[in-house]
PDB file of N, CA and C in Angstrom:
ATOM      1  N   UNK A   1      -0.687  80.238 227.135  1.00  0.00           N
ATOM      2  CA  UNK A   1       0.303  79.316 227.591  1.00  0.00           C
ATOM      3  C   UNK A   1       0.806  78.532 226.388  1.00  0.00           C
ATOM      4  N   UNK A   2       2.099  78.245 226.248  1.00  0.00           N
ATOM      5  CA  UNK A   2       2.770  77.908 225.132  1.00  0.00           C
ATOM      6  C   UNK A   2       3.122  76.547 225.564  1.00  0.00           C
ATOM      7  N   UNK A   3       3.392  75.471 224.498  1.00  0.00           N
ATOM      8  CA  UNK A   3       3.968  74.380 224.592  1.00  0.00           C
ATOM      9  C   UNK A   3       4.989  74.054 224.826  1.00  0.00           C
ATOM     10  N   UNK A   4       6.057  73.330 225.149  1.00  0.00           N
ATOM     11  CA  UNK A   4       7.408  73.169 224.435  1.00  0.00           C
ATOM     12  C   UNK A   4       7.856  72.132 224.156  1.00  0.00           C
ATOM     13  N   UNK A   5       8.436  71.442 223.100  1.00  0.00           N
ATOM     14  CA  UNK A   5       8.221  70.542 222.920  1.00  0.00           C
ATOM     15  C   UNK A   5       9.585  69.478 223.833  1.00  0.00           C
ATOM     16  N   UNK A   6       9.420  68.676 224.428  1.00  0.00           N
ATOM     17  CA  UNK A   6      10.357  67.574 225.486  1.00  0.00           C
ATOM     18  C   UNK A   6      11.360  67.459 224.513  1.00  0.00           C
ATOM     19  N   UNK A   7      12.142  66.923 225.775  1.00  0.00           N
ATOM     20  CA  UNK A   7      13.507  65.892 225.186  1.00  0.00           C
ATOM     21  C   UNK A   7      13.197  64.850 224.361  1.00  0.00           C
ATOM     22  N   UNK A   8      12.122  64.183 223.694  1.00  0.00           N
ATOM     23  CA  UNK A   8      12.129  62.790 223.372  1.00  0.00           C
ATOM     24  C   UNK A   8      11.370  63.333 222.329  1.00  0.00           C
ATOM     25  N   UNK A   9      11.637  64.741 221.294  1.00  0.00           N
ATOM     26  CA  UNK A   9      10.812  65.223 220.514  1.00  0.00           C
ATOM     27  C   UNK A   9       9.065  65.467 220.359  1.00  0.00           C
ATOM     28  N   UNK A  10       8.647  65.169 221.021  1.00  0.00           N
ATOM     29  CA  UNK A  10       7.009  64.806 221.200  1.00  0.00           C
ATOM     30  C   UNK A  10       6.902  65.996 221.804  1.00  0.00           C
ATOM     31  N   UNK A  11       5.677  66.722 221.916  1.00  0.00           N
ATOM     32  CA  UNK A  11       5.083  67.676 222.731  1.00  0.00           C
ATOM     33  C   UNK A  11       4.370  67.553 223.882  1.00  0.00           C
ATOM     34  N   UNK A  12       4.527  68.614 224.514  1.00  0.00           N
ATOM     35  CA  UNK A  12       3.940  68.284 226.408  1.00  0.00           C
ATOM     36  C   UNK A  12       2.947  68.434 226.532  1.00  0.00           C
ATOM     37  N   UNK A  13       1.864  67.746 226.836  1.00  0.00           N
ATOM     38  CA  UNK A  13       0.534  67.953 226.826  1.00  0.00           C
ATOM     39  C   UNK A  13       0.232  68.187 228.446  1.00  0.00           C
ATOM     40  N   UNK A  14      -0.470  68.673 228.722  1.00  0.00           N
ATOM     41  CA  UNK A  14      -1.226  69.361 229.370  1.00  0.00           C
ATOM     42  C   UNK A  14      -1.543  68.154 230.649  1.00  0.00           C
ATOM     43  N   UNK A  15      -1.124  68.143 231.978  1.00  0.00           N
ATOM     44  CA  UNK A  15      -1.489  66.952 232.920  1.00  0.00           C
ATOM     45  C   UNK A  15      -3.104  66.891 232.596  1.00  0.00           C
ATOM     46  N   UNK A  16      -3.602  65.312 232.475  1.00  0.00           N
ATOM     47  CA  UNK A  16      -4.631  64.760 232.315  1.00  0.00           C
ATOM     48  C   UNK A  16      -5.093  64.553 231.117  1.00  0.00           C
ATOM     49  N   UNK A  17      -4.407  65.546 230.064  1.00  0.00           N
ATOM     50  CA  UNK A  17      -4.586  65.263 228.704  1.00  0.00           C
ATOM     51  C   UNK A  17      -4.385  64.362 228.168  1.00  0.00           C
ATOM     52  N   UNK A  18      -4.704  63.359 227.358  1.00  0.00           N
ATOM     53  CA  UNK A  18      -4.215  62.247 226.380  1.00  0.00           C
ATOM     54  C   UNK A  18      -3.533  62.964 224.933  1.00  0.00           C
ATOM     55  N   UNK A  19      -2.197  62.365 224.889  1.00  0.00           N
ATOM     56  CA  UNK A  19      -1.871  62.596 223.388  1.00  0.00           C
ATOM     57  C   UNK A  19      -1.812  62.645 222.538  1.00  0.00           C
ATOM     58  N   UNK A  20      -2.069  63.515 221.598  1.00  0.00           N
ATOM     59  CA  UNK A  20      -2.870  62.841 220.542  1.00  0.00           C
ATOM     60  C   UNK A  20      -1.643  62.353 219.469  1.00  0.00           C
ATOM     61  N   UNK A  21      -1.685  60.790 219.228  1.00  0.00           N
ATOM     62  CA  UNK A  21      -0.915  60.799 217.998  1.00  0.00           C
ATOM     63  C   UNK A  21      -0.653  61.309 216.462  1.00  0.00           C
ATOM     64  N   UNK A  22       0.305  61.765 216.016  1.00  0.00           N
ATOM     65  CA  UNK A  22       0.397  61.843 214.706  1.00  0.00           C
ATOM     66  C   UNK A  22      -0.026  61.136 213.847  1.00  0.00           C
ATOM     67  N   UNK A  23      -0.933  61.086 212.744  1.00  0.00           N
ATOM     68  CA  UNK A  23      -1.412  60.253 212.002  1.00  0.00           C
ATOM     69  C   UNK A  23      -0.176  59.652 210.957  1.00  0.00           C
ATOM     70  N   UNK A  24      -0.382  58.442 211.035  1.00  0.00           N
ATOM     71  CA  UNK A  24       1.009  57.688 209.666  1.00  0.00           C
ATOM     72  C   UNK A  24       0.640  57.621 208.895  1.00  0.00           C
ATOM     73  N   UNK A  25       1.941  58.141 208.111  1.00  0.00           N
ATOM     74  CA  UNK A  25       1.873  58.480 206.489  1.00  0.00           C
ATOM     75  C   UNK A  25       1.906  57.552 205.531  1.00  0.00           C
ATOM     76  N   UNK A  26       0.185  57.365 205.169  1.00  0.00           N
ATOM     77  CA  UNK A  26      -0.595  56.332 204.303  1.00  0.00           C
ATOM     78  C   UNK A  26      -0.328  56.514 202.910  1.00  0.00           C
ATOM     79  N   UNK A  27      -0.323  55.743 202.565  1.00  0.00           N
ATOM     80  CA  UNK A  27      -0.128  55.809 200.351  1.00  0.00           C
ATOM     81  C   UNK A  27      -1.688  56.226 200.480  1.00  0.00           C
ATOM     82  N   UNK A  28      -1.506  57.167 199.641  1.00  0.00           N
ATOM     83  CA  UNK A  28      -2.777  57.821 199.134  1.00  0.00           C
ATOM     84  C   UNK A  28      -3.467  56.959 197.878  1.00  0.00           C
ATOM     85  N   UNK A  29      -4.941  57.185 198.612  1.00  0.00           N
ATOM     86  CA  UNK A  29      -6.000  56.021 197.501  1.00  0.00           C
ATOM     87  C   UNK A  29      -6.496  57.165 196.795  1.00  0.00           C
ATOM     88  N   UNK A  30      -6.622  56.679 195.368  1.00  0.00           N
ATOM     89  CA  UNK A  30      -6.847  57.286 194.327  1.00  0.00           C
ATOM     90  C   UNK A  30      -8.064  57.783 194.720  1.00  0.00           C
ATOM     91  N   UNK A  31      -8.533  58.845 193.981  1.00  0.00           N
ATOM     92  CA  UNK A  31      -9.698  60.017 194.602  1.00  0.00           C
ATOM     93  C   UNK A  31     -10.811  58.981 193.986  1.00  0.00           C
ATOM     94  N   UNK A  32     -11.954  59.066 194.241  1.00  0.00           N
ATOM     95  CA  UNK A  32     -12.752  58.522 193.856  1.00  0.00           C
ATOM     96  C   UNK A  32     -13.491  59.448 192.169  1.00  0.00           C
ATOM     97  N   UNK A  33     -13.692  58.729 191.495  1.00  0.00           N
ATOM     98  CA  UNK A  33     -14.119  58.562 190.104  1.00  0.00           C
ATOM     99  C   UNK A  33     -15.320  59.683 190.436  1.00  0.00           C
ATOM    100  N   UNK A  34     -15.121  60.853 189.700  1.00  0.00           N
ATOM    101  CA  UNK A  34     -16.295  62.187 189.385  1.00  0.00           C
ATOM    102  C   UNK A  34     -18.108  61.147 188.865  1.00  0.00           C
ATOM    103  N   UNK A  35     -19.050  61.645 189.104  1.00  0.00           N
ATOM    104  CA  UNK A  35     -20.197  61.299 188.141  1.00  0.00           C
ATOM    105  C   UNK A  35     -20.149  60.203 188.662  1.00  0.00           C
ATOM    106  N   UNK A  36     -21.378  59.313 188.206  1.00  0.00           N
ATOM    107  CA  UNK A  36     -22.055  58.200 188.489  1.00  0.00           C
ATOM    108  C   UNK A  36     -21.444  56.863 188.807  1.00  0.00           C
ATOM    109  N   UNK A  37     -21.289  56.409 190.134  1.00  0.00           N
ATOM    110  CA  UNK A  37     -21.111  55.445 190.457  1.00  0.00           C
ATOM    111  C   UNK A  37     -21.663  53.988 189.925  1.00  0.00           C
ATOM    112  N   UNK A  38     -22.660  54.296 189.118  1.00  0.00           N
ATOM    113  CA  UNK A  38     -23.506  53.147 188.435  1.00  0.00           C
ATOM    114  C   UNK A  38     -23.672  54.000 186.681  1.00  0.00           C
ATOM    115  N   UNK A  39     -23.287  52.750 186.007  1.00  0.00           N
ATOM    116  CA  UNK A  39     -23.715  54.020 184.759  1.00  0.00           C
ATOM    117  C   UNK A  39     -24.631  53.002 184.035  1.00  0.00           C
ATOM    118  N   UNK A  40     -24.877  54.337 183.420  1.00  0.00           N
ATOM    119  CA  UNK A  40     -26.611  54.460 182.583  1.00  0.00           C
ATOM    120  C   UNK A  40     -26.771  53.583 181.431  1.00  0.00           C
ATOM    121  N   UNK A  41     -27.627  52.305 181.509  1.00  0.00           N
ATOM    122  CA  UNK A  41     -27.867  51.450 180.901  1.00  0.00           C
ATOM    123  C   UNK A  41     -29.339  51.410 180.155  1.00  0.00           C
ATOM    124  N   UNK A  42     -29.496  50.756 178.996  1.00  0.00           N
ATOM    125  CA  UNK A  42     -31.235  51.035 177.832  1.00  0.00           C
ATOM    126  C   UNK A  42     -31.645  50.772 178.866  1.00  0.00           C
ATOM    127  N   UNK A  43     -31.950  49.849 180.115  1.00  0.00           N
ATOM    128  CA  UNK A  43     -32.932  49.483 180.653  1.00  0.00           C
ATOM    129  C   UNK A  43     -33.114  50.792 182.204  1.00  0.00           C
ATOM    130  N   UNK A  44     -32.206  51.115 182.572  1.00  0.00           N
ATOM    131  CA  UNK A  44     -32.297  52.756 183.101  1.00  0.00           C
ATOM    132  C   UNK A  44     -33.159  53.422 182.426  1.00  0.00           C
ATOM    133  N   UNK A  45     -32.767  53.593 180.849  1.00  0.00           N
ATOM    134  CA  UNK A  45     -33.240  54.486 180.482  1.00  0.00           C
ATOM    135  C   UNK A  45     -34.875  54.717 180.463  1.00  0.00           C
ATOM    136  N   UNK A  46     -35.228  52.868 179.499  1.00  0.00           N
ATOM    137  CA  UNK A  46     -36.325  52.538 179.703  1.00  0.00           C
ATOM    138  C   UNK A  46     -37.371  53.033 180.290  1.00  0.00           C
ATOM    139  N   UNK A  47     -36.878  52.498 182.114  1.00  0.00           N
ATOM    140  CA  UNK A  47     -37.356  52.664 183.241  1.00  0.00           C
ATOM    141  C   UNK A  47     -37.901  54.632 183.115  1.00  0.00           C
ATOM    142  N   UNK A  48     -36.873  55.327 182.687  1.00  0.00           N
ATOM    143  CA  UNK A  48     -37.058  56.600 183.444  1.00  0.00           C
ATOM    144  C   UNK A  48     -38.540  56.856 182.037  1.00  0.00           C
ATOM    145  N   UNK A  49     -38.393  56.660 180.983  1.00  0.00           N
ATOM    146  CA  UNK A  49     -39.599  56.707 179.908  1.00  0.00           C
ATOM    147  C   UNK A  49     -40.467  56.673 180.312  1.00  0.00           C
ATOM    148  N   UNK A  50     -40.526  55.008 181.122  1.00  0.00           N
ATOM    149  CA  UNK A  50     -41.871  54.434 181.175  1.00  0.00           C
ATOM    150  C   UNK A  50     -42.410  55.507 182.190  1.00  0.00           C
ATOM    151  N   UNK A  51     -41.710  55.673 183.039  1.00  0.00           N
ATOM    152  CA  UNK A  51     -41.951  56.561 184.583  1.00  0.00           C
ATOM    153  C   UNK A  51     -42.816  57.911 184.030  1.00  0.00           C
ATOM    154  N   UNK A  52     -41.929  58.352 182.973  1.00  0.00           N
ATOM    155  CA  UNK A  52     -42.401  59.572 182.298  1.00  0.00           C
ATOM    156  C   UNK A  52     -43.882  59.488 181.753  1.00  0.00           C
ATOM    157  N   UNK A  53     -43.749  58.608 180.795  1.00  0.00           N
ATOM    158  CA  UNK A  53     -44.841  58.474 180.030  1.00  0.00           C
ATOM    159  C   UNK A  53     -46.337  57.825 181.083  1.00  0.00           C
ATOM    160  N   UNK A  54     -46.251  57.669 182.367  1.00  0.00           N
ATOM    161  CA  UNK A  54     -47.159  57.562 183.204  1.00  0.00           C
ATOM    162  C   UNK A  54     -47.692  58.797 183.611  1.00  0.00           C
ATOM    163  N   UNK A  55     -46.358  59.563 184.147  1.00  0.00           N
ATOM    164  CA  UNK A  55     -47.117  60.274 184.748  1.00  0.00           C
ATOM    165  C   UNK A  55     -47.711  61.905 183.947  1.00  0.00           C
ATOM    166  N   UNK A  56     -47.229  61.409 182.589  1.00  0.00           N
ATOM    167  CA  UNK A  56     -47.750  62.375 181.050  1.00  0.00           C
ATOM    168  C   UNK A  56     -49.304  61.677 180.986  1.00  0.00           C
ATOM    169  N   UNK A  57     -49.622  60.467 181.197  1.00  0.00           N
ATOM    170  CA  UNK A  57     -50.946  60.075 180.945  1.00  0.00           C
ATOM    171  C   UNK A  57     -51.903  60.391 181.997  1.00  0.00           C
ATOM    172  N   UNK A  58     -51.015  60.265 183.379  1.00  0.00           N
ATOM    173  CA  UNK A  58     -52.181  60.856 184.476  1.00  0.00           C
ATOM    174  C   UNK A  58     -52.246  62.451 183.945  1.00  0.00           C
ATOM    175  N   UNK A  59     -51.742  63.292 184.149  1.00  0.00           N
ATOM    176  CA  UNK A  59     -51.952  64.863 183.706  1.00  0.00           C
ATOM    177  C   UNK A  59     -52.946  64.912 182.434  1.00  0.00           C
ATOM    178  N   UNK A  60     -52.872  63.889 181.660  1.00  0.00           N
ATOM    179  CA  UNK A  60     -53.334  64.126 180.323  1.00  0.00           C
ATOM    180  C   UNK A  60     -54.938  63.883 180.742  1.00  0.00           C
ATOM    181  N   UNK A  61     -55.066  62.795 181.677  1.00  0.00           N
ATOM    182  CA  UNK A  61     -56.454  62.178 181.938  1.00  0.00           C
ATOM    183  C   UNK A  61     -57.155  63.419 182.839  1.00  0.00           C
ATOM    184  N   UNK A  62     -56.440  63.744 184.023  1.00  0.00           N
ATOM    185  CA  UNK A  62     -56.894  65.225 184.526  1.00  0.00           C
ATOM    186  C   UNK A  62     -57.054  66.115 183.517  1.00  0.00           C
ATOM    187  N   UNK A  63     -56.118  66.531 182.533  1.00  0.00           N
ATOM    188  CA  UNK A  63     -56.743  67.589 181.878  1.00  0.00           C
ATOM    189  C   UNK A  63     -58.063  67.401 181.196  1.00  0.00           C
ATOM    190  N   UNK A  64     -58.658  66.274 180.314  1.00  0.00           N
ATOM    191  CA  UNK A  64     -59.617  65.674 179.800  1.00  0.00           C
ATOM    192  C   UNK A  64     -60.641  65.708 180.712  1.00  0.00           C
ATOM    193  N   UNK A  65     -60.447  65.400 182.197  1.00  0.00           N
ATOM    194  CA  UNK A  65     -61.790  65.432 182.642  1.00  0.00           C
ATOM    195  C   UNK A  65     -62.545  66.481 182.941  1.00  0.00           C
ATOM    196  N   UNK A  66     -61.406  67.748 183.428  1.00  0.00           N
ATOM    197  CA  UNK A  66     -61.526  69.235 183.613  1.00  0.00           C
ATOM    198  C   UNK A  66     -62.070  70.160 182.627  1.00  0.00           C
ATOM    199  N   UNK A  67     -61.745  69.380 180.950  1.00  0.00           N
ATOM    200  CA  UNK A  67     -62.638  69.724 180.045  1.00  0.00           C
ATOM    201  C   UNK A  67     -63.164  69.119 179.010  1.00  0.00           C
ATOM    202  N   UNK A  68     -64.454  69.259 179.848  1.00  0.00           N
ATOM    203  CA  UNK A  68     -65.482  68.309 179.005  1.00  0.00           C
ATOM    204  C   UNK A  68     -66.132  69.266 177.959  1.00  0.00           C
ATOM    205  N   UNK A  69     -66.510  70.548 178.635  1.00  0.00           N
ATOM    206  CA  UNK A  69     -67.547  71.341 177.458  1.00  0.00           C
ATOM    207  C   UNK A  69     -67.414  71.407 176.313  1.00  0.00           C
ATOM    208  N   UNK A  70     -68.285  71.362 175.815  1.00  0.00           N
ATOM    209  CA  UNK A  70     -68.411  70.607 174.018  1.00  0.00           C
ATOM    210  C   UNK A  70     -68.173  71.698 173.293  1.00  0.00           C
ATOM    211  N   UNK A  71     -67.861  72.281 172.444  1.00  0.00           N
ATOM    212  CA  UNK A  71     -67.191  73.201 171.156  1.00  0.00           C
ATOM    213  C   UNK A  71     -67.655  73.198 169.765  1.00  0.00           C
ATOM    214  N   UNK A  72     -67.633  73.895 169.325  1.00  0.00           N
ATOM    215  CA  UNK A  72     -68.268  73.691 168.163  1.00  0.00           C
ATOM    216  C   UNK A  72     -66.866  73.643 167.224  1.00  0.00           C
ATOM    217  N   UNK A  73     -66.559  72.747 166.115  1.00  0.00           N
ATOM    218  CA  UNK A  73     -65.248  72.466 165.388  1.00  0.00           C
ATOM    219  C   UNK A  73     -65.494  72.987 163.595  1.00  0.00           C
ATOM    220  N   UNK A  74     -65.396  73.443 163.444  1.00  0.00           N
ATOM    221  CA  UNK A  74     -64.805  73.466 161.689  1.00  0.00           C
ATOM    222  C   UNK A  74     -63.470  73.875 161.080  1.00  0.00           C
ATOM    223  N   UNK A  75     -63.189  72.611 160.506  1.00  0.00           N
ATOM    224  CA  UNK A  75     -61.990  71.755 159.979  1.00  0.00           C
ATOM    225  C   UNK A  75     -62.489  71.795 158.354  1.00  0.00           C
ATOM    226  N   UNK A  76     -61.533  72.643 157.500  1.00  0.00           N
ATOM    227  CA  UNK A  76     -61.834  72.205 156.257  1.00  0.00           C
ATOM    228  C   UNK A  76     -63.329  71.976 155.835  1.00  0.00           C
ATOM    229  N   UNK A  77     -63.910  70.991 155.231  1.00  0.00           N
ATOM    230  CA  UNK A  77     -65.123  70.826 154.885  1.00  0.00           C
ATOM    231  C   UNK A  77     -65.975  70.113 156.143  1.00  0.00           C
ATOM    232  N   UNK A  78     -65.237  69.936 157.093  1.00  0.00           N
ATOM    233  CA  UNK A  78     -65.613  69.625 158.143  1.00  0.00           C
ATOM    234  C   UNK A  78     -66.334  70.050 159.518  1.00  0.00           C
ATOM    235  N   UNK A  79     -67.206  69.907 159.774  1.00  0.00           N
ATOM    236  CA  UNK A  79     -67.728  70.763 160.667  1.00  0.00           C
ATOM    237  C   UNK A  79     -68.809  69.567 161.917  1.00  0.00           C
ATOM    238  N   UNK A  80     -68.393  69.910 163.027  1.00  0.00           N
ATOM    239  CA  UNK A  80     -68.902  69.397 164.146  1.00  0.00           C
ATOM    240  C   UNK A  80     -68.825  69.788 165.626  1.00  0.00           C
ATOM    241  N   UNK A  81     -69.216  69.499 166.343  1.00  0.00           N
ATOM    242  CA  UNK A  81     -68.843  69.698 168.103  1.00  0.00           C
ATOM    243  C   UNK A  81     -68.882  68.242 169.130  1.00  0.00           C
ATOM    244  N   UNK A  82     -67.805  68.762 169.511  1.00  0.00           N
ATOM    245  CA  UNK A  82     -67.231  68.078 170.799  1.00  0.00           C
ATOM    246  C   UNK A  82     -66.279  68.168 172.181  1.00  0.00           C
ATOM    247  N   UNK A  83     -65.915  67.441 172.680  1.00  0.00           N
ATOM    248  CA  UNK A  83     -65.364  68.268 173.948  1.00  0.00           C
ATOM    249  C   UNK A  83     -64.156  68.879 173.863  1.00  0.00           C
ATOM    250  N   UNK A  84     -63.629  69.814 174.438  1.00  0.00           N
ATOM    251  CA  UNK A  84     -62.367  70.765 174.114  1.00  0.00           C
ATOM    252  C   UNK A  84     -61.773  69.809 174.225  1.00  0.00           C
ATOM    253  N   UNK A  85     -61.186  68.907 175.296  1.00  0.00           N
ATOM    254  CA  UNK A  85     -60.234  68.454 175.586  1.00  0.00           C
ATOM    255  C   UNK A  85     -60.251  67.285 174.073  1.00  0.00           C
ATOM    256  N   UNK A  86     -60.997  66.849 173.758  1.00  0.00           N
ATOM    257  CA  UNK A  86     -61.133  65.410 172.515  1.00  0.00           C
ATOM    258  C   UNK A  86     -60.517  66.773 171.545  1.00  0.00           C
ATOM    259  N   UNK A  87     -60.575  68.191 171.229  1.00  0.00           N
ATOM    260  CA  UNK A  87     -60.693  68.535 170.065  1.00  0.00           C
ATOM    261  C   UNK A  87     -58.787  69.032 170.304  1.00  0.00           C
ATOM    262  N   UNK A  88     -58.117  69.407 171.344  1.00  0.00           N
ATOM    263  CA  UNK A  88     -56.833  69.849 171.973  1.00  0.00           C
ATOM    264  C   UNK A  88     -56.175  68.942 171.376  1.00  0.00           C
ATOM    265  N   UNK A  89     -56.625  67.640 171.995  1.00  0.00           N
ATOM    266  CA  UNK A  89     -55.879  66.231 172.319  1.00  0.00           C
ATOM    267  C   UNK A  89     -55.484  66.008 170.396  1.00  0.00           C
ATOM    268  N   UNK A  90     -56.690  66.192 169.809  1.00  0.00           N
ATOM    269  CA  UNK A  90     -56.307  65.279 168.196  1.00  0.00           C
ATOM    270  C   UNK A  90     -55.527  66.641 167.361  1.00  0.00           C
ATOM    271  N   UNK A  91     -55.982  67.658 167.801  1.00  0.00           N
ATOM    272  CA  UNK A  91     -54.419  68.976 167.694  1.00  0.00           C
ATOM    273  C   UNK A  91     -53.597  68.695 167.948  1.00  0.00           C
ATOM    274  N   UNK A  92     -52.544  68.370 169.128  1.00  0.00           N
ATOM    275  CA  UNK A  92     -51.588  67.609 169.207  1.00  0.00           C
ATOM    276  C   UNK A  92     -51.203  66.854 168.842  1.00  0.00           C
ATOM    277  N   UNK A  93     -51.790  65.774 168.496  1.00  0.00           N
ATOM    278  CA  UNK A  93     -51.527  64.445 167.966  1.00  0.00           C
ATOM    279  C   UNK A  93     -51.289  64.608 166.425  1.00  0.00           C
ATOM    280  N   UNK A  94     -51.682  65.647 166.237  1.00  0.00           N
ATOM    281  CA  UNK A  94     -51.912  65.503 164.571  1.00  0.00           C
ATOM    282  C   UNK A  94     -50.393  66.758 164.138  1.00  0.00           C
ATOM    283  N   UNK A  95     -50.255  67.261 165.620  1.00  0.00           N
ATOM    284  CA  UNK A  95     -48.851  68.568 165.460  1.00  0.00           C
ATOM    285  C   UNK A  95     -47.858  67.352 165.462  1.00  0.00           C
ATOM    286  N   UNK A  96     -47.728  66.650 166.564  1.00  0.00           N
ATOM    287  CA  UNK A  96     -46.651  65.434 166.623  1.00  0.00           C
ATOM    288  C   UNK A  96     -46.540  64.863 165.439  1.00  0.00           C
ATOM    289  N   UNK A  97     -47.588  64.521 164.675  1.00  0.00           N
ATOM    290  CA  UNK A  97     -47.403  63.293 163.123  1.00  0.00           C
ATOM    291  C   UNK A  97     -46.642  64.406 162.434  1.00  0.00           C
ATOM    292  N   UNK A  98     -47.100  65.448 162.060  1.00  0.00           N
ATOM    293  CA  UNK A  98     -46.397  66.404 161.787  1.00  0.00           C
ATOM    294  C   UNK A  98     -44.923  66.473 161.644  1.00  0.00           C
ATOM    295  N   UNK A  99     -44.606  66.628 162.918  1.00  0.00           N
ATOM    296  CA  UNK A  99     -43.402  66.625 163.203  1.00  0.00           C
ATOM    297  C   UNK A  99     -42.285  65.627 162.733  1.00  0.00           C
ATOM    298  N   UNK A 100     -43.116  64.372 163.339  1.00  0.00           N
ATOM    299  CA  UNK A 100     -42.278  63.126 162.732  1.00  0.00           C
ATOM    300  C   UNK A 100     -42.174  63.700 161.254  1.00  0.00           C
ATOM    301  N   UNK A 101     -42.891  63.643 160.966  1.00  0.00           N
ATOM    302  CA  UNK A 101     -42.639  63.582 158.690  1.00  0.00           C
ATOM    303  C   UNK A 101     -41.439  64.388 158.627  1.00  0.00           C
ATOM    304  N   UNK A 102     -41.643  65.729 159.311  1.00  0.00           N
ATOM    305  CA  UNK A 102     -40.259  66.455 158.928  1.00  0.00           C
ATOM    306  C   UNK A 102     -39.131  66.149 159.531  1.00  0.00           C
ATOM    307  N   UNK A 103     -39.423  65.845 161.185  1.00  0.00           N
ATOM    308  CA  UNK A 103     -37.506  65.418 161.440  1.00  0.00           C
ATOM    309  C   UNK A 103     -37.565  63.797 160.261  1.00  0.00           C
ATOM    310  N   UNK A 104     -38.469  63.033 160.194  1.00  0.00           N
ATOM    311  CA  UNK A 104     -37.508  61.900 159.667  1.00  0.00           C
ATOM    312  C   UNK A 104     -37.291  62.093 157.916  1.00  0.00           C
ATOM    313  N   UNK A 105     -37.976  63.347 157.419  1.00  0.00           N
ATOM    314  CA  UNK A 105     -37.352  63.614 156.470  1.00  0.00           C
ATOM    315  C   UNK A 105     -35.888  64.412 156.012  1.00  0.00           C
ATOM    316  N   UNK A 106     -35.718  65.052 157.146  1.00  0.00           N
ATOM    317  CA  UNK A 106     -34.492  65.724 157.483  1.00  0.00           C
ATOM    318  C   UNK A 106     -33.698  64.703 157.800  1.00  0.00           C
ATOM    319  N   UNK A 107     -33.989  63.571 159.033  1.00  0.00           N
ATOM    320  CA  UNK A 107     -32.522  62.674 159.167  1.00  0.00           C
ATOM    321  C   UNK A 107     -32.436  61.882 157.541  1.00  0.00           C
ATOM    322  N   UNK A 108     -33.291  61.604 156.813  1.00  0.00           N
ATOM    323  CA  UNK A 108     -32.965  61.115 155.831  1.00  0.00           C
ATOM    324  C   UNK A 108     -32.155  62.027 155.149  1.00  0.00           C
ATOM    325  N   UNK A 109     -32.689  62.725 154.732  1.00  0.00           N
ATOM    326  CA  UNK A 109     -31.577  64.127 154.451  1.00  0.00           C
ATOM    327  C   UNK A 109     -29.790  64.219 154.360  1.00  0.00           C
ATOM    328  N   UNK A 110     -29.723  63.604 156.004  1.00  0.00           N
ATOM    329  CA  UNK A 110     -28.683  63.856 156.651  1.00  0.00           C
ATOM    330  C   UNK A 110     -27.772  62.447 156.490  1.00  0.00           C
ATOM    331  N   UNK A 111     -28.572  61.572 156.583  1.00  0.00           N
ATOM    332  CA  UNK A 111     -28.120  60.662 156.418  1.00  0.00           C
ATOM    333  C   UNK A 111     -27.610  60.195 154.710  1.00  0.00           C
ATOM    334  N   UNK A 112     -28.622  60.545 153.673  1.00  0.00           N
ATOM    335  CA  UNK A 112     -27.809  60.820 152.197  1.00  0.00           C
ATOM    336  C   UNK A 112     -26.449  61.793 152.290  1.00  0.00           C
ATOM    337  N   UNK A 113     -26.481  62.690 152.859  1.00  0.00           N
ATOM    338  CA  UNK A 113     -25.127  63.503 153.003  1.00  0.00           C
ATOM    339  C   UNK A 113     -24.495  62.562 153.752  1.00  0.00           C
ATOM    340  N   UNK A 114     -24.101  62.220 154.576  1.00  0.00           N
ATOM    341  CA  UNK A 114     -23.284  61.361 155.145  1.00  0.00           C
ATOM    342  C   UNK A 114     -22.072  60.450 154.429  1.00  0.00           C
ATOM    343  N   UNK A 115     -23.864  59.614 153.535  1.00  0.00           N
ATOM    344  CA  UNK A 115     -23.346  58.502 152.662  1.00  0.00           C
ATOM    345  C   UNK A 115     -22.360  59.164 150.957  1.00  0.00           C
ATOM    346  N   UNK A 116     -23.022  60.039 150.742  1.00  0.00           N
ATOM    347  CA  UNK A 116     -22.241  61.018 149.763  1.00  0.00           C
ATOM    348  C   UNK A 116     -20.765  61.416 150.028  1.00  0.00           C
ATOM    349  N   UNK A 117     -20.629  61.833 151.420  1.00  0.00           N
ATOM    350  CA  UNK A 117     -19.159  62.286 152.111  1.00  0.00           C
ATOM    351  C   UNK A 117     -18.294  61.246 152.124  1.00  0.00           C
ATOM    352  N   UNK A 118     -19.061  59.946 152.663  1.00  0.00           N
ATOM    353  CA  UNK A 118     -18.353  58.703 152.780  1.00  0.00           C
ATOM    354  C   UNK A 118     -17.387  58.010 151.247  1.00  0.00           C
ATOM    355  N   UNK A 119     -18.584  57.861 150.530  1.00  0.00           N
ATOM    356  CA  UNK A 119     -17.927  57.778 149.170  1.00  0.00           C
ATOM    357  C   UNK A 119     -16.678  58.281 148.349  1.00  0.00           C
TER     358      UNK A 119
END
């Protein structure tokens, strides 16, 4: 069954139907802004660190307790035993110092080139 539309331009709806109006033609609101409605501030950032670095210390404390069995170590002229996890843990720690020396010898690096270019 087809419509047709009346004398008074409007269309015939159906007895008992309500009509539905045409919606009026609104000035369009600018789309809303892509990405973060709140933006990312040091103390955000902070926050997400600290968050991190918690839950890096719980895992770290589970792994430590899971291994206790003692090892036997020789290091250079060094020689002793203790628990895997104490002997893992100062491996790491000692890969990280590591690390630092070379990236902050490299940003120094980078940073003399910089100052050279600048000149």
């Amino acid at each position: 069954m087809s419509v047709s539309p009346t004398e008074s331009g409007g269309s015939a709806a159906p007895e008992g139907a309500t009509p539905v109006p045409e919606p009026a033609a609104e000035p369009e609101a600018h789309p809303a802004p892509r990405g973060r409605a709140v933006p990312r501030t040091r103390w955000s950032a902070a926050w997400a660190g600290i968050c991190s670095a918690a839950l890096a210390a719980v895992l770290l404390i589970v792994f430590m307790l899971q291994n206790t069995g003692r090892v036997e170590v020789t290091f250079l002229w060094m020689h002793g035993t203790l628990p895997l996890a104490m002997a893992l843990l100062i491996a790491a720690v000692g890969a990280a110092i590591l690390t630092m020396v070379f990236g902050a010898g490299r940003i120094t690096q980078l940073r003399r080139l910089a100052r050279r270019r600048r000149e």
